[in-house]
Protein backbone atom coordinates (compact mmCIF):
# COMPACT_ATOMS: atom_id res chain seq x y z
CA UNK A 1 107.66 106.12 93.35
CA UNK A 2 105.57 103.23 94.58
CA UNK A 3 104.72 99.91 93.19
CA UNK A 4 101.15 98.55 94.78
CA UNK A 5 99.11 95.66 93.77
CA UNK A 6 95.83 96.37 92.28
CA UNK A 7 92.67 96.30 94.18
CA UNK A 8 89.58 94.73 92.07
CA UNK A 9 87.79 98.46 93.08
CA UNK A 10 90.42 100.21 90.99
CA UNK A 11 89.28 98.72 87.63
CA UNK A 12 88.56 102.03 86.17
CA UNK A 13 92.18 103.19 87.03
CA UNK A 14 93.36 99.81 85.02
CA UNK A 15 91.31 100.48 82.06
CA UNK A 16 92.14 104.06 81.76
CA UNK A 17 96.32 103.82 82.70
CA UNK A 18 95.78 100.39 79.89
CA UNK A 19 94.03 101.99 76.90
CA UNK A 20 95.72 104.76 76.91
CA UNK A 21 99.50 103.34 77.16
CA UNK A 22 98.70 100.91 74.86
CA UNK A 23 97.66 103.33 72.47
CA UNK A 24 100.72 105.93 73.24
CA UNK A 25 102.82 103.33 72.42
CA UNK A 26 101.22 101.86 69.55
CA UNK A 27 98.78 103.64 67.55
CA UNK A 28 101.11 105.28 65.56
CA UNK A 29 102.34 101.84 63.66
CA UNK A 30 98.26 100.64 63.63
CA UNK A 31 94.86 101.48 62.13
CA UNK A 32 92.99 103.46 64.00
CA UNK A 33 90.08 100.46 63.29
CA UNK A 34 92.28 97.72 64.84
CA UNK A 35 93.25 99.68 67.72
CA UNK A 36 89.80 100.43 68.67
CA UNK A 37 89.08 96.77 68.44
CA UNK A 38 92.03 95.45 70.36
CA UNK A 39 91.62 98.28 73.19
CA UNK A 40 87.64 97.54 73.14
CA UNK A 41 88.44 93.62 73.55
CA UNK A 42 91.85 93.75 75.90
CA UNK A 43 90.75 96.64 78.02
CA UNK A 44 86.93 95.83 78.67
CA UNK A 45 85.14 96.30 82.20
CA UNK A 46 83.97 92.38 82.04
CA UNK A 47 87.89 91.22 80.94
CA UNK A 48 89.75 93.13 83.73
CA UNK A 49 87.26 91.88 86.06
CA UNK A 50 87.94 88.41 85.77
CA UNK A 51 91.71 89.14 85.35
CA UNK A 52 91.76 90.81 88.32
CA UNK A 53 90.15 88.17 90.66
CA UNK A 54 92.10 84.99 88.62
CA UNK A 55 94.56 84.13 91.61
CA UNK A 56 97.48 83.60 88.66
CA UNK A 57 97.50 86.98 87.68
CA UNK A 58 98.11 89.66 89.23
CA UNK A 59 98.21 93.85 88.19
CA UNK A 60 100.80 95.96 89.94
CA UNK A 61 100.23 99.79 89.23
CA UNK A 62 103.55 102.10 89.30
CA UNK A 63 102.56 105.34 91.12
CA UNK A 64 104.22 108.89 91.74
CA UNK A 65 102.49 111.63 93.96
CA UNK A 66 99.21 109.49 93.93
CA UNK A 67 98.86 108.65 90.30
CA UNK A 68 99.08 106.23 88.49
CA UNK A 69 101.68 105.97 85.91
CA UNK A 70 102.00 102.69 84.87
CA UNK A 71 101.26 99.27 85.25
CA UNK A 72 102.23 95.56 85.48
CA UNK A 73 100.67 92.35 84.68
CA UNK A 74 102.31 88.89 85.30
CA UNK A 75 100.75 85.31 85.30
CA UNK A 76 101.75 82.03 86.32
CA UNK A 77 100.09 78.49 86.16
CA UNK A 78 97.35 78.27 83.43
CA UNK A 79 96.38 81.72 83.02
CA UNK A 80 100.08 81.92 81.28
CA UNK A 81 98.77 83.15 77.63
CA UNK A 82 100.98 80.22 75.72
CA UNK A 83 103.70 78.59 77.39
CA UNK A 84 101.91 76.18 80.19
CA UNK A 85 104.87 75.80 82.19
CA UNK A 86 103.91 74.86 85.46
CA UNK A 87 107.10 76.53 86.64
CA UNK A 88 107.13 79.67 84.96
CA UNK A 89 105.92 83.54 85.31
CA UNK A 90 104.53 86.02 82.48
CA UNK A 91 105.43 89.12 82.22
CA UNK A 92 102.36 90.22 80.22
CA UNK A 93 102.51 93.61 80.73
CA UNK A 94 104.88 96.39 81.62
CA UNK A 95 103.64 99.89 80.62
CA UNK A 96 104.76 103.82 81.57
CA UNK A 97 102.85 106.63 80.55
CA UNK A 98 104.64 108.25 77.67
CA UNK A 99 105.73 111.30 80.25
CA UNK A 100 107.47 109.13 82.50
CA UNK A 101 109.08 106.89 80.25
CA UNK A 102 112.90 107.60 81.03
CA UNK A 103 112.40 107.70 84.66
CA UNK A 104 113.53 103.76 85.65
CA UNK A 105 109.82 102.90 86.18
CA UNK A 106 109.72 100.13 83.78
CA UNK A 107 112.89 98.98 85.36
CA UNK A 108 111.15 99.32 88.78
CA UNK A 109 107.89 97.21 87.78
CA UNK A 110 110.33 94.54 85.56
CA UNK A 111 112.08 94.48 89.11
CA UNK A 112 109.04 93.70 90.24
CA UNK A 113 108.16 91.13 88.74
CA UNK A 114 111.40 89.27 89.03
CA UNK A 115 111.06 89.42 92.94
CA UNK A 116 107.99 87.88 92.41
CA UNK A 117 109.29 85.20 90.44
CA UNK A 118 111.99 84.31 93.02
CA UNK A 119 109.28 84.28 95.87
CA UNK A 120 107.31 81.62 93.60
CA UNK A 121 110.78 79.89 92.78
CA UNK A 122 110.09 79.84 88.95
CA UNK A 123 112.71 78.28 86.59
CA UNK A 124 112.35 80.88 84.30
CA UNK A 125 110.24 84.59 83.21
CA UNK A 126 109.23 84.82 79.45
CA UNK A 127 107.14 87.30 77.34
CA UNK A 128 106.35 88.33 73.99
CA UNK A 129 107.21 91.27 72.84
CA UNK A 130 106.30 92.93 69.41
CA UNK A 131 109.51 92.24 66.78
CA UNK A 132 109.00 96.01 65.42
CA UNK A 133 109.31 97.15 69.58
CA UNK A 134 112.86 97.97 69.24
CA UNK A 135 113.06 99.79 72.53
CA UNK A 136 111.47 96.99 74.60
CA UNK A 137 113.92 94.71 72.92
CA UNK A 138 116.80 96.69 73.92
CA UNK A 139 115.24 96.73 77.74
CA UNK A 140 114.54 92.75 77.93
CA UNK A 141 117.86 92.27 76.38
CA UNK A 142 120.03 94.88 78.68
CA UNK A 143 117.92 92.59 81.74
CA UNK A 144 119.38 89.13 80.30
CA UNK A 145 116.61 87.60 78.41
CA UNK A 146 117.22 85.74 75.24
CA UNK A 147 114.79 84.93 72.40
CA UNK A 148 113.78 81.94 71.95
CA UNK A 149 110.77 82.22 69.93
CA UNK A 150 108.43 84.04 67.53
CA UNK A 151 104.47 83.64 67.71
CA UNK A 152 101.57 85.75 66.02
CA UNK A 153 100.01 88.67 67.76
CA UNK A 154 96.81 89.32 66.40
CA UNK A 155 95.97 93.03 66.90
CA UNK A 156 92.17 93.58 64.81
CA UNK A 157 93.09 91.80 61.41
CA UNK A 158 96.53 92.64 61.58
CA UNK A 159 99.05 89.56 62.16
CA UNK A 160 102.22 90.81 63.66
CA UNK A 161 105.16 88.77 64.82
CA UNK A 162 105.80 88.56 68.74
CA UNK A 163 109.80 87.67 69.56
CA UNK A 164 109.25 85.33 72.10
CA UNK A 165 111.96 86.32 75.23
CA UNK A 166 112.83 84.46 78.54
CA UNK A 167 114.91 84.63 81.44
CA UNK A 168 116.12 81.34 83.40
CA UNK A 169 116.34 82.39 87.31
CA UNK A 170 117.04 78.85 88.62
């Protein structure tokens, strides 16, 4: 198992390894209209583009034998998607193909992230994570984050509630 940043030429890899564990891990809760809205929006060639070359974020991919099974996304400064703190990091993203889930990976990419977040000397990692994502709870919680929060996650015209987690490192 490898963890390797993203190169900007690997956008296709991105979309495809994005769309589809977004919707393996959500489609079943959502319209099939909404998630073709939110995957056509979140996941588009022109979106990961300039996410990929925005110098505070950055896309890790999780691969075994070659291929890619799941991803990372974390971002500091103000491409943070609420909380402005100067002198925190994002953990956007963390997503395993449904056929690898059980196999530490997300543990490996949260790991990840957090060794990023001592290089940068944050005070603290936060995310949002869906309120009805009981097994991502149960991960943030087992790695010491606390909620602090709620905000709205607008997936097509559904409102859902985000619990808003973090993680004080300093």
């Amino acid at each position: 198992m490898k963890i390797r940043k993203v190169l900007p030429n690997e956008i296709n890899q991105l979309q495809k390894i994005g769309m589809q564990t977004f919707s393996e891990a959500f489609s079943s809760e959502n319209s099939e209209e909404n998630m073709k809205e939110y995957l056509e929006k979140s996941f588009s060639t022109e979106k990961l583009k300039t996410e990929l070359i925005d110098e505070n974020s950055e896309f890790y991919f999780a691969t075994a034998e070659n291929n890619v099974v799941g991803y990372l996304k974390i971002n500091f400064g103000q491409s943070q998607t609420e909380i402005k703190g100067e002198n925190a990091l994002e953990i956007e993203r963390i997503y395993v193909l449904k056929e690898f889930q059980g196999k530490k990976i997300g543990q490996l990419l949260f790991e990840k992230a957090m060794e990023i977040s001592r290089q940068k000397n944050v005070d603290y990692v936060w995310l949002g994570v869906w309120e009805e994502n009981l097994r991502a709870i149960q991960f943030y919680h087992k790695n010491g984050f606390v909620e602090f929060d709620k905000h709205i996650f607008k997936l097509g015209d559904d409102e859902q509630t985000d619990l808003m987690m973090k993680l004080v490192v300093n």
